[in-house]
Protein backbone atom coordinates (compact mmCIF):
# COMPACT_ATOMS: atom_id res chain seq x y z
CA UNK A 1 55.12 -47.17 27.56
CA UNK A 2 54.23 -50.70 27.78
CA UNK A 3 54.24 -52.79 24.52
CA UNK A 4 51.09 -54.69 25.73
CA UNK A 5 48.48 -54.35 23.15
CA UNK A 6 44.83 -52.70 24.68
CA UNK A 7 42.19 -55.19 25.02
CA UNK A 8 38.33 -53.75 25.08
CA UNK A 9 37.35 -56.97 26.81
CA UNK A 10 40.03 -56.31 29.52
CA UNK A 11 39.24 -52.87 29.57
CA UNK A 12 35.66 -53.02 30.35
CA UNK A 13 36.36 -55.53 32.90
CA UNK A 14 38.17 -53.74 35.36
CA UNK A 15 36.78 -51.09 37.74
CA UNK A 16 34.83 -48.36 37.40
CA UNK A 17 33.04 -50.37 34.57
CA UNK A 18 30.25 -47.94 34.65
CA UNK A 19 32.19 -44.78 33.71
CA UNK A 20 33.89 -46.19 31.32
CA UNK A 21 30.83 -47.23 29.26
CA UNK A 22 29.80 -43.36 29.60
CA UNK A 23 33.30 -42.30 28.34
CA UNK A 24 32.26 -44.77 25.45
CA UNK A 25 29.11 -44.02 24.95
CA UNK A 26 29.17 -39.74 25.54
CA UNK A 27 31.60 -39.06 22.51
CA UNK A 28 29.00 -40.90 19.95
CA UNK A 29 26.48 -38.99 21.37
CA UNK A 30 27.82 -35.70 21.05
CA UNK A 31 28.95 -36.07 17.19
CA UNK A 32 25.30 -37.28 16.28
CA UNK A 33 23.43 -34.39 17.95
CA UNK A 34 25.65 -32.05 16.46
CA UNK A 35 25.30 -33.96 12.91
CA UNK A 36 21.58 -33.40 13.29
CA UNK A 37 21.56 -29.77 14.73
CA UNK A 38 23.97 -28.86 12.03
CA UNK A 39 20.37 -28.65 9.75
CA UNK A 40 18.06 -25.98 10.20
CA UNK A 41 15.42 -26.42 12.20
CA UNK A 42 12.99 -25.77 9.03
CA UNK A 43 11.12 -28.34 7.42
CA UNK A 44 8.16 -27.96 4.75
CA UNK A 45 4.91 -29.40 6.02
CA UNK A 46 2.58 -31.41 4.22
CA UNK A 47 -0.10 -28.31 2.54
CA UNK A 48 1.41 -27.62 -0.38
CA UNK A 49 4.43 -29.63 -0.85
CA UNK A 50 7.36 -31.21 1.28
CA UNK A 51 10.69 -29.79 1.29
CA UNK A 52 14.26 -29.77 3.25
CA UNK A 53 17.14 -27.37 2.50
CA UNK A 54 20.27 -28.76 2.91
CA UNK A 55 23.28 -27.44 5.09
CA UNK A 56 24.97 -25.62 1.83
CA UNK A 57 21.35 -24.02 1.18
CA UNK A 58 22.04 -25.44 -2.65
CA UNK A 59 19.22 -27.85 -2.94
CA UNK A 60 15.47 -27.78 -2.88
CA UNK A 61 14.86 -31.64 -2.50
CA UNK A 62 11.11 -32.12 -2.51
CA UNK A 63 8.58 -34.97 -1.15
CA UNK A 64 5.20 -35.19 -1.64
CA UNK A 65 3.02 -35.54 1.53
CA UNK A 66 -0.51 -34.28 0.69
CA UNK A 67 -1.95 -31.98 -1.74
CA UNK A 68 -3.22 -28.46 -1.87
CA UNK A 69 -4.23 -27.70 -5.29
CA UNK A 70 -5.21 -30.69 -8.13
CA UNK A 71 -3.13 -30.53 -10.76
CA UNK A 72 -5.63 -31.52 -13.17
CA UNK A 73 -5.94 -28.39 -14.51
CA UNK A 74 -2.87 -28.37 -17.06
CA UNK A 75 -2.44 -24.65 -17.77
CA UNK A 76 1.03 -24.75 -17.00
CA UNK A 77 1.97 -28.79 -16.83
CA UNK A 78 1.38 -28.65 -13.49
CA UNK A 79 1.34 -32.04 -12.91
CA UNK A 80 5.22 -31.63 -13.86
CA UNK A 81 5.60 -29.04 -11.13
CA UNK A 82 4.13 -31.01 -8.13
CA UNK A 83 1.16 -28.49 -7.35
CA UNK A 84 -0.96 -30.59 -5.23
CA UNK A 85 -4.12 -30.87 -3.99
CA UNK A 86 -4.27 -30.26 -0.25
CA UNK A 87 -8.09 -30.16 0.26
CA UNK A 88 -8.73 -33.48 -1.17
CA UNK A 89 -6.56 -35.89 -0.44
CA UNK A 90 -6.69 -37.83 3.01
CA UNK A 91 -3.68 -37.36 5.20
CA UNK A 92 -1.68 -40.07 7.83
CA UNK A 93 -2.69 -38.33 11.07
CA UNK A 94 0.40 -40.02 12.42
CA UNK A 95 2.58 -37.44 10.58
CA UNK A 96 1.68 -34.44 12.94
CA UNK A 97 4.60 -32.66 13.57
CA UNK A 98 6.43 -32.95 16.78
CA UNK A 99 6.37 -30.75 19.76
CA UNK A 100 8.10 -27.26 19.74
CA UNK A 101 11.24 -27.68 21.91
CA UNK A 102 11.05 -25.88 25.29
CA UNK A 103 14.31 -23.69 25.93
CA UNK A 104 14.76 -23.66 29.83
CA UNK A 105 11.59 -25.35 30.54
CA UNK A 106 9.36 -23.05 29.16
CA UNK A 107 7.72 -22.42 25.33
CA UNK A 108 9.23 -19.67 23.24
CA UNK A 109 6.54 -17.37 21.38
CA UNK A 110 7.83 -18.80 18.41
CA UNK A 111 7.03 -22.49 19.64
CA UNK A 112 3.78 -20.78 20.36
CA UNK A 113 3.13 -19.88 17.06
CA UNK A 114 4.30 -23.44 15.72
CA UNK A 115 1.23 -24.60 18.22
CA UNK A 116 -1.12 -22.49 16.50
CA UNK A 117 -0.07 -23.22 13.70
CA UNK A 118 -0.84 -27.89 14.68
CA UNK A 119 -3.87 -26.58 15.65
CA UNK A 120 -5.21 -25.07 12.23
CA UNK A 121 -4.14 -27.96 10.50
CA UNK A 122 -5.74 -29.82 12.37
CA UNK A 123 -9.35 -27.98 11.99
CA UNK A 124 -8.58 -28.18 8.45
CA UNK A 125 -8.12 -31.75 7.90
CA UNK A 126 -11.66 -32.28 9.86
CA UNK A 127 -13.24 -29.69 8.25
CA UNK A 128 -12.94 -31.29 4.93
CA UNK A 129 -15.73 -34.22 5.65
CA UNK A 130 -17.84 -32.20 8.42
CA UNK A 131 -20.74 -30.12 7.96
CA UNK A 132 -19.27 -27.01 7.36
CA UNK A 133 -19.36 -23.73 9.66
CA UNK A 134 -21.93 -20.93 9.86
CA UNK A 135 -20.55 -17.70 8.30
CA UNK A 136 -22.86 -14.66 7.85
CA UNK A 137 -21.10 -13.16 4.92
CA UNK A 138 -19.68 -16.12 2.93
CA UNK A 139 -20.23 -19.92 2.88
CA UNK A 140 -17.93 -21.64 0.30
CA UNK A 141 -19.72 -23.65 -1.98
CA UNK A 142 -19.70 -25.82 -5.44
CA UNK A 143 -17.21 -27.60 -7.49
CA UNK A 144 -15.46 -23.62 -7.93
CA UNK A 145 -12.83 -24.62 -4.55
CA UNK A 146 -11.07 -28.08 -4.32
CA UNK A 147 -12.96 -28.64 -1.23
CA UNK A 148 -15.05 -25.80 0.15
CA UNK A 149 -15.09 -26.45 3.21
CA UNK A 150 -11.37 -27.07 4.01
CA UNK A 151 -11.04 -23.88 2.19
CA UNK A 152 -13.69 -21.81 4.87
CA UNK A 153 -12.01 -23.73 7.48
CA UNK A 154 -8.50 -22.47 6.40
CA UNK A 155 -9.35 -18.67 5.80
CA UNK A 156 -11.59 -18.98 9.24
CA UNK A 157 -8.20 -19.94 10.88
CA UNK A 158 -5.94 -17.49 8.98
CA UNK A 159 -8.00 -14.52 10.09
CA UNK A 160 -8.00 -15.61 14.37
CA UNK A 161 -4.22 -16.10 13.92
CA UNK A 162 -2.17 -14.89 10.86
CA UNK A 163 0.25 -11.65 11.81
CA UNK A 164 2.67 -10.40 8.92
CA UNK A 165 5.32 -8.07 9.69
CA UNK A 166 6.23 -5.58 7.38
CA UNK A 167 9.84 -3.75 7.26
CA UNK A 168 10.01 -0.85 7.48
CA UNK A 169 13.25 -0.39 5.37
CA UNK A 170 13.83 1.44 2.29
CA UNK A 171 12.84 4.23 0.94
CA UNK A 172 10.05 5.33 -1.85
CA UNK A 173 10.25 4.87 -4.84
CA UNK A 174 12.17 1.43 -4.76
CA UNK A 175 9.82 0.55 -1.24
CA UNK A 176 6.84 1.05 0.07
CA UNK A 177 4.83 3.36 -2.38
CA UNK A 178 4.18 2.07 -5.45
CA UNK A 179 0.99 3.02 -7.54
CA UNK A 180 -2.10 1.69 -7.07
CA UNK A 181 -3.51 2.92 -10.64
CA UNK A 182 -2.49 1.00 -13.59
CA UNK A 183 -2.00 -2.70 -14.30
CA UNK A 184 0.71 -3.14 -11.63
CA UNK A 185 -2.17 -1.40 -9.23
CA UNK A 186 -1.71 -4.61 -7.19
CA UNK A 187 1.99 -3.98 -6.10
CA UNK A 188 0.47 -0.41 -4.44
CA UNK A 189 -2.84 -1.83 -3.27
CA UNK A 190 -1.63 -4.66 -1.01
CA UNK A 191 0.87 -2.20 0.28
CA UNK A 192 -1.33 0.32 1.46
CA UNK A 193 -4.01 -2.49 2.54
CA UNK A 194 -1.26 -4.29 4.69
CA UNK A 195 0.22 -1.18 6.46
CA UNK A 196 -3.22 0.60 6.95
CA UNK A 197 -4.75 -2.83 8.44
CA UNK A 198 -4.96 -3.56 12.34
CA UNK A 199 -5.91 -6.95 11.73
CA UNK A 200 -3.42 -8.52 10.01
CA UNK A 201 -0.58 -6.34 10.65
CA UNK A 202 1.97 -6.49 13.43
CA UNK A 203 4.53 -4.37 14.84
CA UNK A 204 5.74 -6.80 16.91
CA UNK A 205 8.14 -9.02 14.98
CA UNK A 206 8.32 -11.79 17.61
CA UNK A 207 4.45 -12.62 16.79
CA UNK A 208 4.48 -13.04 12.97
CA UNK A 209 3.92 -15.58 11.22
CA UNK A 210 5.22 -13.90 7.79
CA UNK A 211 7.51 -11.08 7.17
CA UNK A 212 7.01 -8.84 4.16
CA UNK A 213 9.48 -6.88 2.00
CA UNK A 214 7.85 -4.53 0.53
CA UNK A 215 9.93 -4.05 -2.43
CA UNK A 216 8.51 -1.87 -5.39
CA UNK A 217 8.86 -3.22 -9.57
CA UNK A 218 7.16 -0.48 -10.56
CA UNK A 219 9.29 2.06 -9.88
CA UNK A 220 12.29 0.99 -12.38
CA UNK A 221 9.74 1.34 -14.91
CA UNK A 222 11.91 3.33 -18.12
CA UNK A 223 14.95 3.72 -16.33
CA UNK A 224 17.13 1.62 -17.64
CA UNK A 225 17.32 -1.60 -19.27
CA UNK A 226 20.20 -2.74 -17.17
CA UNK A 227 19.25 -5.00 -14.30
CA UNK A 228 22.13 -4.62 -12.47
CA UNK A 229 21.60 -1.66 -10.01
CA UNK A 230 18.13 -3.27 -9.28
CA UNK A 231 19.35 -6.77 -8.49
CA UNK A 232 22.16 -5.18 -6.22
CA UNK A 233 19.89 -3.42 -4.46
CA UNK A 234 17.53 -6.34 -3.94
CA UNK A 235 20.71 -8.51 -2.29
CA UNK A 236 21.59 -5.01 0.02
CA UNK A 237 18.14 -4.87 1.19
CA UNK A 238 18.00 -8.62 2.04
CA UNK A 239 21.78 -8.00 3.86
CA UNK A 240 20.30 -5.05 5.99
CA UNK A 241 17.59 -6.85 6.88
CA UNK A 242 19.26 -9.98 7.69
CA UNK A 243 21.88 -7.65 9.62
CA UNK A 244 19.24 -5.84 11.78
CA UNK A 245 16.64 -8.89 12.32
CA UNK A 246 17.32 -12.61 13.76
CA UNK A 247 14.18 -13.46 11.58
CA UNK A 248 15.32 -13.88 7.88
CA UNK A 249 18.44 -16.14 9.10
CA UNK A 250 16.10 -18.51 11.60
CA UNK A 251 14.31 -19.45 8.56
CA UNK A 252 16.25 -19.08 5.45
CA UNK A 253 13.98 -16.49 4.38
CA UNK A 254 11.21 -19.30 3.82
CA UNK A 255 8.57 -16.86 6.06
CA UNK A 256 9.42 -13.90 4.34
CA UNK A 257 7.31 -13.03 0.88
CA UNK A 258 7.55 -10.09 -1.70
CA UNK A 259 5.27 -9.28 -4.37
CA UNK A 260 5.17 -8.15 -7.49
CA UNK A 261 3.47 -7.75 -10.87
CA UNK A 262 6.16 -5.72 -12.41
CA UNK A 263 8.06 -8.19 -14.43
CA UNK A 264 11.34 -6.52 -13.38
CA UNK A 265 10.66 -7.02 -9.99
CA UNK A 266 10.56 -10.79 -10.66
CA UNK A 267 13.46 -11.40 -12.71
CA UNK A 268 15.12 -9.41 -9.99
CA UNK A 269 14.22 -12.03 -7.26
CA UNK A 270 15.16 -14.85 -9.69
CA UNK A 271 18.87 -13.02 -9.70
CA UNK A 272 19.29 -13.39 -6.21
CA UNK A 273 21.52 -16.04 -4.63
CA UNK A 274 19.96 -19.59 -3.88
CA UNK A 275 18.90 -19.14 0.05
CA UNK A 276 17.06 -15.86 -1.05
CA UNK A 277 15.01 -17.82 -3.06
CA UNK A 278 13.86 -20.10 -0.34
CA UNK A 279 11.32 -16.66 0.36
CA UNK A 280 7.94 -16.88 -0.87
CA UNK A 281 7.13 -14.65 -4.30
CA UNK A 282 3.54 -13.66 -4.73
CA UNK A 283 3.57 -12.79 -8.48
CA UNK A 284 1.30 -11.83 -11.28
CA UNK A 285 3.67 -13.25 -13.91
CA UNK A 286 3.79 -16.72 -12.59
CA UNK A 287 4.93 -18.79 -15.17
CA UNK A 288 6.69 -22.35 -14.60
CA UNK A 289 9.29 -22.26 -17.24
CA UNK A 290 10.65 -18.60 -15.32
CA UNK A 291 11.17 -20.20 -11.89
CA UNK A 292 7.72 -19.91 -10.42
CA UNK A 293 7.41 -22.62 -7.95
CA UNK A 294 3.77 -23.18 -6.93
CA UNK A 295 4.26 -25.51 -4.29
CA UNK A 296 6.12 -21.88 -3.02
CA UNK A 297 5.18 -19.27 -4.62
CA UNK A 298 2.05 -17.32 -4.88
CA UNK A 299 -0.10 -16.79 -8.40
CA UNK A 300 -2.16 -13.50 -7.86
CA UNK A 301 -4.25 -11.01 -10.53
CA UNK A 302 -3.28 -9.12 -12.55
CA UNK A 303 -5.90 -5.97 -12.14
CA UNK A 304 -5.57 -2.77 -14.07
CA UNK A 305 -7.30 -0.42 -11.61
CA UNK A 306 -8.47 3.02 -12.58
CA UNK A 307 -10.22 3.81 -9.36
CA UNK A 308 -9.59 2.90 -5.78
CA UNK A 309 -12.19 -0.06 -5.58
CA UNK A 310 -13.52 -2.15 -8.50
CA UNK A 311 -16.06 -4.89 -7.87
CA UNK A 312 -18.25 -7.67 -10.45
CA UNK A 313 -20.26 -6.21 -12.74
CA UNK A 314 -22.09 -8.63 -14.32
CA UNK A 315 -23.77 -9.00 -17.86
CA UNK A 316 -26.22 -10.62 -19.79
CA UNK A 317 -27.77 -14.09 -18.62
CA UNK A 318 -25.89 -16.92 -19.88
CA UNK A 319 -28.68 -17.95 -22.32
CA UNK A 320 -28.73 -14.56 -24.26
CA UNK A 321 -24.81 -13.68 -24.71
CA UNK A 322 -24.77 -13.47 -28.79
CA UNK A 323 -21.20 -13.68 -29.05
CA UNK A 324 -19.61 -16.80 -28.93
CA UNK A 325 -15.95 -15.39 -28.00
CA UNK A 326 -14.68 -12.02 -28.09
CA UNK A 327 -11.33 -10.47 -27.83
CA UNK A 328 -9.60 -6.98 -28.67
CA UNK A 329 -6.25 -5.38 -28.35
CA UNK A 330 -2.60 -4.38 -29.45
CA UNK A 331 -0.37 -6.83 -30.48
CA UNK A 332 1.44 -7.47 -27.15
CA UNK A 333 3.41 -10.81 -26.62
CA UNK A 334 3.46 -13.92 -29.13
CA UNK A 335 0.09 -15.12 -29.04
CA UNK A 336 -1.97 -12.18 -29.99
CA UNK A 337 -0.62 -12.12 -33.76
CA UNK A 338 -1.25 -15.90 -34.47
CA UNK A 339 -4.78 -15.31 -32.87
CA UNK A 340 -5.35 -12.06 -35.34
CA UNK A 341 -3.84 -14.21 -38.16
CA UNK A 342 -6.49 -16.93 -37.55
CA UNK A 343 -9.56 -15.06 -36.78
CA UNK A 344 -9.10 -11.17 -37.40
CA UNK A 345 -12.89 -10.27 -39.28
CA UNK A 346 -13.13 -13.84 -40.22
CA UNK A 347 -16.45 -14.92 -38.24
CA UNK A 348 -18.99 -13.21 -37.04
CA UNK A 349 -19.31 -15.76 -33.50
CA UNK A 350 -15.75 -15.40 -33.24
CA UNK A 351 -15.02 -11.63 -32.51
CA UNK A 352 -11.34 -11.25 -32.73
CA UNK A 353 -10.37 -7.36 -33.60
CA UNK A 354 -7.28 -5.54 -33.11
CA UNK A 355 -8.95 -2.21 -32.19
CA UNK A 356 -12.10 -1.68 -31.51
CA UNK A 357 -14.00 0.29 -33.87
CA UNK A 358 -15.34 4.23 -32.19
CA UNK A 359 -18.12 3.55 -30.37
CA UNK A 360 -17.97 -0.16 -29.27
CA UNK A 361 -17.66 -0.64 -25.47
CA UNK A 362 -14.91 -3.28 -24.45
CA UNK A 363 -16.60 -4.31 -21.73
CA UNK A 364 -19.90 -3.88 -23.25
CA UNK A 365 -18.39 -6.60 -25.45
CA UNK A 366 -17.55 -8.61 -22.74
CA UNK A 367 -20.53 -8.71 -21.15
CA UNK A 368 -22.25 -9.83 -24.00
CA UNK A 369 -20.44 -12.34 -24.71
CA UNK A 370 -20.22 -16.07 -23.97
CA UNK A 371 -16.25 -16.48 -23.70
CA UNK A 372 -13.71 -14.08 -23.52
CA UNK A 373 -10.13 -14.82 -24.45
CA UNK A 374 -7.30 -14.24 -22.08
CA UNK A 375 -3.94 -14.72 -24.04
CA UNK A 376 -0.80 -14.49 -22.26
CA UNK A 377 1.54 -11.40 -22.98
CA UNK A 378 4.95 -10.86 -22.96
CA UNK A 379 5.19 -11.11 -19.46
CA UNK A 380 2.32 -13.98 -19.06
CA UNK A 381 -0.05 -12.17 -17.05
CA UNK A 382 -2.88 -10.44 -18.44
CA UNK A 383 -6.02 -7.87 -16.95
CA UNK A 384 -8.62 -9.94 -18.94
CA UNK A 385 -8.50 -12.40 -16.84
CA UNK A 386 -10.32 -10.53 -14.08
CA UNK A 387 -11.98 -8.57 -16.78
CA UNK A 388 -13.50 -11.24 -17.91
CA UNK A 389 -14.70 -12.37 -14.32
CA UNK A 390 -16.08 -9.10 -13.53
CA UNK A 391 -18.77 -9.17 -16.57
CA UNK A 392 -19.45 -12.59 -16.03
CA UNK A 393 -17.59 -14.14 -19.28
CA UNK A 394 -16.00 -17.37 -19.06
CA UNK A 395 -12.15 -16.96 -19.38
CA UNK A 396 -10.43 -18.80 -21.91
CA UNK A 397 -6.74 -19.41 -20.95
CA UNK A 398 -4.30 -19.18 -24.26
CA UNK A 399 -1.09 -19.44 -22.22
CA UNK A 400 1.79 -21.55 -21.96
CA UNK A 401 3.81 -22.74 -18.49
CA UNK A 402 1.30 -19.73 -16.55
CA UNK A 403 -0.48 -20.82 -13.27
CA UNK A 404 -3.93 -18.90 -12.87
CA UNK A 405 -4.27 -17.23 -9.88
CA UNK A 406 -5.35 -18.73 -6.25
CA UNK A 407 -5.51 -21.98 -7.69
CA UNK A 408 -3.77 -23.48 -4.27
CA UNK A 409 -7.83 -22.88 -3.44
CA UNK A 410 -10.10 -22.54 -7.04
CA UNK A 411 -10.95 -25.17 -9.56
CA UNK A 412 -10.25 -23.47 -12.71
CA UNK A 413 -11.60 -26.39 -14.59
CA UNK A 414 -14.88 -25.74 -13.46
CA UNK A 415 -15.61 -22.57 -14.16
CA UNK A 416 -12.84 -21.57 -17.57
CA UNK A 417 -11.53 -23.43 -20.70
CA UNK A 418 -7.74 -23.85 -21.62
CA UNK A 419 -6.63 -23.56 -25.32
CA UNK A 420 -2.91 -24.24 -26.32
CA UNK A 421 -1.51 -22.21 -28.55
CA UNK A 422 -1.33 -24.67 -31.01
CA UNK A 423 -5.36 -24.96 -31.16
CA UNK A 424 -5.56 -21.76 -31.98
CA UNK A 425 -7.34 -22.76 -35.23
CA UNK A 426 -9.72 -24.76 -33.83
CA UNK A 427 -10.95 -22.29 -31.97
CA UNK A 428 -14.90 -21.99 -32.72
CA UNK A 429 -14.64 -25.98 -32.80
CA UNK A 430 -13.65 -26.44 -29.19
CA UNK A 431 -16.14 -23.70 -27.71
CA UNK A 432 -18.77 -24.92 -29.72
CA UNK A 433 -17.82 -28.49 -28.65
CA UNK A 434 -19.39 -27.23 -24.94
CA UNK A 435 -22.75 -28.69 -24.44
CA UNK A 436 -25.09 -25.65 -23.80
CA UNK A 437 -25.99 -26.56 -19.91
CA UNK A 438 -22.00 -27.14 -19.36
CA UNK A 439 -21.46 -23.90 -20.47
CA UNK A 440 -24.41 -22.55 -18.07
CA UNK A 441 -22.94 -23.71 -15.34
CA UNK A 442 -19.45 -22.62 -15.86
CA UNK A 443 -20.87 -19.19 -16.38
CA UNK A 444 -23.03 -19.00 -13.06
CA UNK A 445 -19.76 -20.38 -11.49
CA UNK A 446 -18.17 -17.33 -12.90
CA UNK A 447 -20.19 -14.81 -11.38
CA UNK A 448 -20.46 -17.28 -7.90
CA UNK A 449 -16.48 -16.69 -7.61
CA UNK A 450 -16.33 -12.83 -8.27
CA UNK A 451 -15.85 -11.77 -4.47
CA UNK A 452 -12.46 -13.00 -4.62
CA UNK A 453 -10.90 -10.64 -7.56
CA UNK A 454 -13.27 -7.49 -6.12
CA UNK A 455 -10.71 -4.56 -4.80
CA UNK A 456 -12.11 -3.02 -2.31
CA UNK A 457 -10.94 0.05 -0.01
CA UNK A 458 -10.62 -1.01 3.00
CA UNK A 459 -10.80 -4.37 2.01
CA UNK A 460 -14.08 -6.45 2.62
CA UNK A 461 -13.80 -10.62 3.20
CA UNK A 462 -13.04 -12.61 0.76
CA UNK A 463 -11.95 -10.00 -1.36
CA UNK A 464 -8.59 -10.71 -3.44
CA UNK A 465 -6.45 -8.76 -0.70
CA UNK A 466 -7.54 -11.73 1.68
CA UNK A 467 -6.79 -14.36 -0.96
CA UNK A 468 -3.74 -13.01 -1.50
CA UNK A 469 -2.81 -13.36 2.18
CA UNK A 470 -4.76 -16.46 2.10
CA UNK A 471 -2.53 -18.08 -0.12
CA UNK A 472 0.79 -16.79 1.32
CA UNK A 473 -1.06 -18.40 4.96
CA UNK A 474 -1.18 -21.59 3.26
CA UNK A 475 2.31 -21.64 2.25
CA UNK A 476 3.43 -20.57 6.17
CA UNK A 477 0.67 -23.85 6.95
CA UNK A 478 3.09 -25.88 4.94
CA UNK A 479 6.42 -24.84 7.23
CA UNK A 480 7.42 -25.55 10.86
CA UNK A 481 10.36 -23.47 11.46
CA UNK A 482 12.01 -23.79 15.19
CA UNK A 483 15.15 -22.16 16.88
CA UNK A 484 18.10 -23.20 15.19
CA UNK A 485 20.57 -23.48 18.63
CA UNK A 486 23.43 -24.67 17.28
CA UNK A 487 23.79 -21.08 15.87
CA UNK A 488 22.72 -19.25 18.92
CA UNK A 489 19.55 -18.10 16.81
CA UNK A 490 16.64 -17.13 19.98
């Protein structure tokens, strides 16, 4: 071998000077495309939040890009949490995603979907200054949504396109068939809704948008106190399903959602490992200092149904509701006792009773009364919430870290009143510190935003079945997920 030491200058002066640039220039080439292909495919998009996993699935690194719900409604700090306000704020139309890539010249159904998906941004963003679009049942309207017409816009767009997927894995009681009488009615309700509707639902897992486990809380109910068995069967089911379907891999589980009220069935999703919690949880319990993400996640109601459809029932007009507040039950969670030790048969405007005496109506009591007081329980969610919607009483949050429900679309501000626990004394003086026509309005607001916490069977528009999948279509909005090739995904 000659001890002449290689020039590059010499080199690329000889022949063939063309080919050797490429032999130069190829290599580099190659090791970036790979360095970049390495990533999933999967990026958050700009409705709720921003987001990118990284290639050891260990991080959730967030970015804001433009909001979806205000967070000036501090229930649960959620200015600390990032919940934005998507409806309001303007967006850079420059920041349009790019094009699906075309495998073999021609768009997959999954670019198709990605399409679709452009598109109904795009109708939302316009919608929010426009003049708003005809609807014979329901227009949107008031200070009750962020921005009412983005909101129409969004749910006009979610029922032309949306498809979920349900498994059909597992078997009853742990899937599929939970109850759809009690306080976790929810977990049952949406299950049957979703598999009975024609709609919405999709055999076809190559055209949804969403996939949905269909995983049942209720069920462990008085088993056992030991988590274990339930969180191993949580991770098994994901396996299987990641086993059997492309679907949950291609995405990191980011399209798929669960949902629960049962607070078992939530600490049992918090158990699982960090790329199973990339997957959307629609949860009754959804408090921020448990893991609930809401630029992710999904806050729905809690409703204790005792019949198969329950819809507002109003109450007295605003101007002759005697009571001033009103609330009445066990002792269930932290808050209740300091609110009995306050207020228990202390004042007459402020009716505060463990039981009820024989005779009294709750709701009778509710509807007579100006606010009604929705304290947090042990597991943060609580029935009066809705209770308090359906006889037209203003809710009065007493919670800490808990985000109320579809607030990715409501103004809570506008139409309830938030009390920290701490206040609890000054109780009469903040609702007495409402001026009368403030209080009014919140109240008509009230009974204005009822359709969306009605049950119905089958479900009717607008109902909370549709804001439920409302809210889990404005979380898919907020991803573009694309074949990951490197990995052979299709």
């Amino acid at each position: 071998m000659s001890d002449k030491k290689w020039n590059c200058a010499e080199w690329l002066s000889g022949d063939l000077l063309m080919l050797k640039v490429i032999m130069m220039i190829v290599p580099f080439f190659i090791l970036t495309l790979l360095a970049s292909e390495k990533k999933k495919h999967l990026c958050k998009w700009g409705f709720v939040e921003s987001c990118s996993y990284n290639s050891t699935f260990d991080q959730y690194n967030q970015t804001e890009v433009f909001n979806l719900s205000k967070p000036s409604f501090n229930l649960s700090n959620l200015d600390e949490t990032k919940v934005l306000n998507a409806f309001e704020t303007s967006v850079n139309e420059s920041s349009e995603p790019h094009l699906p890539h075309e495998q073999n010249g021609e768009s997959t159904i999954l670019d198709n979907i990605e399409i679709g998906l452009a598109q109904a941004r795009a109708a939302i963003r316009e919608a929010r200054n426009g003049t708003g679009t005809p609807d014979s049942d329901y227009v949107p309207k008031g200070p009750m949504y962020w921005n009412a017409k983005a909101f129409h816009r969004s749910y006009l767009e979610m029922e032309k396109q949306f498809k979920v997927f349900s498994y059909g894995e597992g078997e009853p009681p742990v899937f599929h068939n939970a109850p759809c009488k009690s306080k976790y009615s929810m977990e049952g309700n949406f299950m049957h809704a979703i598999e009975m509707n024609n709609h919405f639902r999709t055999k076809d897992p190559e055209e949804a948008h969403v996939f949905f486990l269909p995983r049942v809380g209720y069920g462990y109910e008085g088993v056992s106190q030991d988590l274990s068995p339930v969180k191993k069967t949580a991770t098994d089911y994901v396996s299987v399903i990641a086993a059997r379907y492309p679907y949950w891999n291609r995405s990191l589980g980011a399209d798929h959602f669960t949902l629960a009220c049962h607070d078992m069935c939530r600490g049992t999703s918090l158990s699982l490992p960090t790329p199973h919690k990339n997957s959307i949880r629609v949860l009754c319990n959804a408090n921020t200092s448990e893991g609930f993400k809401p630029a992710k996640d999904v806050s729905f109601p809690e409703i204790n149904l005792k019949i198969s459809s329950i819809r507002f029932i109003g109450g007295q007009s605003a101007s002759k509701r005697s009571i001033l507040t009103f609330f009445a039950g066990g002792v269930h969670g932290p808050i209740a006792p300091v609110l009995l030790k306050h207020w228990e048969n202390k004042d007459e405007d402020i009716q505060i009773l463990k039981y009820l005496p024989k005779g009294i109506s709750y709701h009778e009591m509710m509807r007579k009364s100006k606010f009604c007081l929705c304290p947090s329980g042990y597991e943060g969610a609580s029935p009066r919430v809705v209770e308090a919607i359906y006889t037209g009483c203003v809710p009065v949050f007493i919670s800490e870290h808990s985000v109320p429900p579809f607030s990715d679309v409501l103004n809570w501000k506008s139409f309830s009143v938030e009390v920290s626990v701490k206040d609890i004394p000054n109780l009469k003086e903040i609702l007495m510190s409402i001026p009368p026509k403030q209080y009014i309005r919140m109240q008509r607001r009230v009974e204005q935003i009822g359709r969306h916490f009605e049950v119905h069977s089958p479900p009717k528009r607008f109902d909370v079945f549709h804001m439920i999948l409302h809210s889990v279509w404005l979380r898919r909005l907020n991803l573009e997920v694309h074949h990951d090739q490197s990995i052979g995904s299709q």
